[in-house]
C-alpha atoms as a PDB file:
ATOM      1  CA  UNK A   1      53.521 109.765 100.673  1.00  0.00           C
ATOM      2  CA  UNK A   2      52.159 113.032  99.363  1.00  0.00           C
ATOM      3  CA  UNK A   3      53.586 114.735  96.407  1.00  0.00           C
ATOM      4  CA  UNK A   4      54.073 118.568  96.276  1.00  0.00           C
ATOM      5  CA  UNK A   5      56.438 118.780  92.994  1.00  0.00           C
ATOM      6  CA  UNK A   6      56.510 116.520  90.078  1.00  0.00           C
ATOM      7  CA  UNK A   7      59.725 117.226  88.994  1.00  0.00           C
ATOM      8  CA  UNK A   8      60.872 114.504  91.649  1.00  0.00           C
ATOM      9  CA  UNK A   9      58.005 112.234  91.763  1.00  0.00           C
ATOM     10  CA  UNK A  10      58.421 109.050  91.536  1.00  0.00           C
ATOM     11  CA  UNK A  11      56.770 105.273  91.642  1.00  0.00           C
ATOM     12  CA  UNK A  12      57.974 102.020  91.857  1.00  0.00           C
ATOM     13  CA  UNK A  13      55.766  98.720  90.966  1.00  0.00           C
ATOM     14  CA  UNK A  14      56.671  95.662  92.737  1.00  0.00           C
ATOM     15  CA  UNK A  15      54.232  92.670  91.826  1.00  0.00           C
ATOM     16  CA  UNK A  16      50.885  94.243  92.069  1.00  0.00           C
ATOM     17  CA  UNK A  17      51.563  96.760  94.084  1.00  0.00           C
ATOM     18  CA  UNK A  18      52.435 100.610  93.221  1.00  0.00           C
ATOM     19  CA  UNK A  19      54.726 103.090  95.634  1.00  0.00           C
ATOM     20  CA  UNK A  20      54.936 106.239  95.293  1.00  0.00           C
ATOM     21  CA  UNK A  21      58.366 108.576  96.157  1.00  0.00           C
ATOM     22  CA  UNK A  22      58.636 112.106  96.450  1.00  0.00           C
ATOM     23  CA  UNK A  23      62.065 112.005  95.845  1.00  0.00           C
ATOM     24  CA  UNK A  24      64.174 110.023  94.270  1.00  0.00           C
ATOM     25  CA  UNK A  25      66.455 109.439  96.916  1.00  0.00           C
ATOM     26  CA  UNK A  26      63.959 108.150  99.423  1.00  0.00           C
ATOM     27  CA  UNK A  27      62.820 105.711  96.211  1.00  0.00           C
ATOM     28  CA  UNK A  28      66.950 104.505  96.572  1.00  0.00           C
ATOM     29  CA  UNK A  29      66.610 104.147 100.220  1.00  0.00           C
ATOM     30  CA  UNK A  30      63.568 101.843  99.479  1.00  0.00           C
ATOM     31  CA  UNK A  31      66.249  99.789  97.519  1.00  0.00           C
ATOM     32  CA  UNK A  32      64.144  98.849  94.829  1.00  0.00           C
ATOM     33  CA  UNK A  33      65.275  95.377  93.265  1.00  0.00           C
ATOM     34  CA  UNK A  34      65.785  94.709  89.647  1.00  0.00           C
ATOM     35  CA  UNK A  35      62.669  93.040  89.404  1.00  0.00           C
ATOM     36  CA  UNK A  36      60.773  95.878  90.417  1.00  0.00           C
ATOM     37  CA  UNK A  37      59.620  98.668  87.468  1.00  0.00           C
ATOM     38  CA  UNK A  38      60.758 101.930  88.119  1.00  0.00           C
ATOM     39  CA  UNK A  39      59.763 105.158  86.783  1.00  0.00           C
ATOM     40  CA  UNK A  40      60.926 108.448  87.349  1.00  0.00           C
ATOM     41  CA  UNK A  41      60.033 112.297  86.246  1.00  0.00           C
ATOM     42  CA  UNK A  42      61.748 114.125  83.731  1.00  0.00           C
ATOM     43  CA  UNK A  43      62.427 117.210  85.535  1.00  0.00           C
ATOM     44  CA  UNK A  44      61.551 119.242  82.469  1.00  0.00           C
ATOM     45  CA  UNK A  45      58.593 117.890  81.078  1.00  0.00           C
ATOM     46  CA  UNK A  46      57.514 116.444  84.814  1.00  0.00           C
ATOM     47  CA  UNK A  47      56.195 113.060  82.617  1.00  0.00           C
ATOM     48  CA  UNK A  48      57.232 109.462  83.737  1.00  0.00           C
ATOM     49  CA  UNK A  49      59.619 107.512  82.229  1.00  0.00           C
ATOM     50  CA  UNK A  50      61.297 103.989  82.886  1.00  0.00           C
ATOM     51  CA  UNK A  51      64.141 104.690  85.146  1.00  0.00           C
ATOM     52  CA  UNK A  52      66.721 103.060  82.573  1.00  0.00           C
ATOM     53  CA  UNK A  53      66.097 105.476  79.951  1.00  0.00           C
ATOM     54  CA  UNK A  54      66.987 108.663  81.998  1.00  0.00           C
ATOM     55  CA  UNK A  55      69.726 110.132  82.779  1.00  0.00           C
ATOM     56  CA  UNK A  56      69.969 111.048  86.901  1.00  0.00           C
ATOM     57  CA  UNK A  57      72.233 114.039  88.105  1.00  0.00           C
ATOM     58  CA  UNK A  58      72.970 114.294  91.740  1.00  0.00           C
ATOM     59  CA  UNK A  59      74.091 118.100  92.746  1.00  0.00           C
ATOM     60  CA  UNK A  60      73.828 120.612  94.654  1.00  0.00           C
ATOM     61  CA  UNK A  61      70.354 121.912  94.337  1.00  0.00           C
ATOM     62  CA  UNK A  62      66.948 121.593  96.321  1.00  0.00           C
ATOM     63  CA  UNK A  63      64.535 118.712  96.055  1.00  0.00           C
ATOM     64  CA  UNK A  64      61.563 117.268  97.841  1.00  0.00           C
ATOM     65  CA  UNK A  65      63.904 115.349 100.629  1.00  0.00           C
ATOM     66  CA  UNK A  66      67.460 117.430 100.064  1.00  0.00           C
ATOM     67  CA  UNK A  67      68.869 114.098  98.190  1.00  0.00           C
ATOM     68  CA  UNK A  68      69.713 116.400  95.221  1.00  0.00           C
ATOM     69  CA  UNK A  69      68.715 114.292  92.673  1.00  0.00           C
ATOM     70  CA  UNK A  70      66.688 114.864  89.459  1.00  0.00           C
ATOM     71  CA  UNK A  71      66.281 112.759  86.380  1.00  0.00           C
ATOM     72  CA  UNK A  72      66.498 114.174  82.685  1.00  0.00           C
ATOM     73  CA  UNK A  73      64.960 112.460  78.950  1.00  0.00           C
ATOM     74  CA  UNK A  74      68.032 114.573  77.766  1.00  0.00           C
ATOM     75  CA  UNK A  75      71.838 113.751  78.146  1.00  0.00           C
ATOM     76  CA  UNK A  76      72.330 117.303  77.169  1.00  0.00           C
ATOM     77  CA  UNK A  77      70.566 118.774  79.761  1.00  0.00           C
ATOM     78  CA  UNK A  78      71.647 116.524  82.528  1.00  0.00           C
ATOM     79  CA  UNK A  79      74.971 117.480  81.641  1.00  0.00           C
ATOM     80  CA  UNK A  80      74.005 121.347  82.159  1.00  0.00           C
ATOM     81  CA  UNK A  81      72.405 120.960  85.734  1.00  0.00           C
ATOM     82  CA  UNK A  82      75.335 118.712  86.401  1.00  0.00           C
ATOM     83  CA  UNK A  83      78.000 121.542  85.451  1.00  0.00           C
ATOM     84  CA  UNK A  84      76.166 124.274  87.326  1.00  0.00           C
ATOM     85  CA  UNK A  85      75.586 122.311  90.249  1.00  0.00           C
ATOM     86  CA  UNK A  86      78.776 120.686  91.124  1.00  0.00           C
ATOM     87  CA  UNK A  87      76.650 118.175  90.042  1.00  0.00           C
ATOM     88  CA  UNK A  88      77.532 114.116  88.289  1.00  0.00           C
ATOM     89  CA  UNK A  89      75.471 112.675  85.503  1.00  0.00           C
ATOM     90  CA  UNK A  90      74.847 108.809  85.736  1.00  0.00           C
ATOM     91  CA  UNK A  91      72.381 105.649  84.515  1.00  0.00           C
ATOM     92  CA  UNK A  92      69.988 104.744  86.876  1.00  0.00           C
ATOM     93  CA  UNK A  93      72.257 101.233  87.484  1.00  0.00           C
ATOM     94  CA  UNK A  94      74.859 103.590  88.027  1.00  0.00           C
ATOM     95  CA  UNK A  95      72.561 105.691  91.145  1.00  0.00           C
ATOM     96  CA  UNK A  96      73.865 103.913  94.480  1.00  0.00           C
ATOM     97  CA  UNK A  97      77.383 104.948  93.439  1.00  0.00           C
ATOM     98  CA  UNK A  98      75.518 108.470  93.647  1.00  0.00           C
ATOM     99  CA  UNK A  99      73.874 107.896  96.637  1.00  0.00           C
ATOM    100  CA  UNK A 100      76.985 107.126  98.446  1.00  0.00           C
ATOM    101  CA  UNK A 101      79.214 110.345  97.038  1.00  0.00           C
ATOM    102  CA  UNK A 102      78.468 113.565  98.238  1.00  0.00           C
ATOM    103  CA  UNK A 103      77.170 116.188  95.413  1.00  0.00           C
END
């Protein structure tokens, strides 16, 4: 899959083998297992980080895929996109309850 914006890139490793998502909502259509590592971009810095230690907001705002999802190092700012959006704030365990509520 080719990558136009690293805000929303992001990979999953399963085994020996890498994936790589332009969104993170086509990642959570993948259904990625807890055995897989995922890693997702912090949409201000645009560097990866494991997928548990971000915090994902799902709004109303463009991405790659229209998913409206973007991940964030800080709770702080999460929370902002998240209030100016119409936007929730969750864990990345927490992202199918996302996935299945509308922004």
């Amino acid at each position: 899959m080719e990558v136009h914006d690293l805000r929303f890139a992001c990979e999953r490793l399963r085994g020996g083998a890498s994936r790589v998502y332009d969104s993170i909502e086509c990642l959570l259509q993948d259904r990625p297992s807890g055995r897989d590592r995922v890693y997702l971009p912090d949409y201000d810095s645009r560097a990866l980080f494991t997928a548990e230690s971000l915090w994902v907001v799902r709004g109303r705002f463009p991405t790659p895929m229209g998913g409206g999802f973007a991940a964030f190092a800080s709770r702080a700012a999460a929370e902002d996109v998240a209030s100016r959006t119409a936007g929730r704030v969750a864990r990345w365990s927490e992202t199918p309850d996302l996935l299945r509520s509308a922004p």
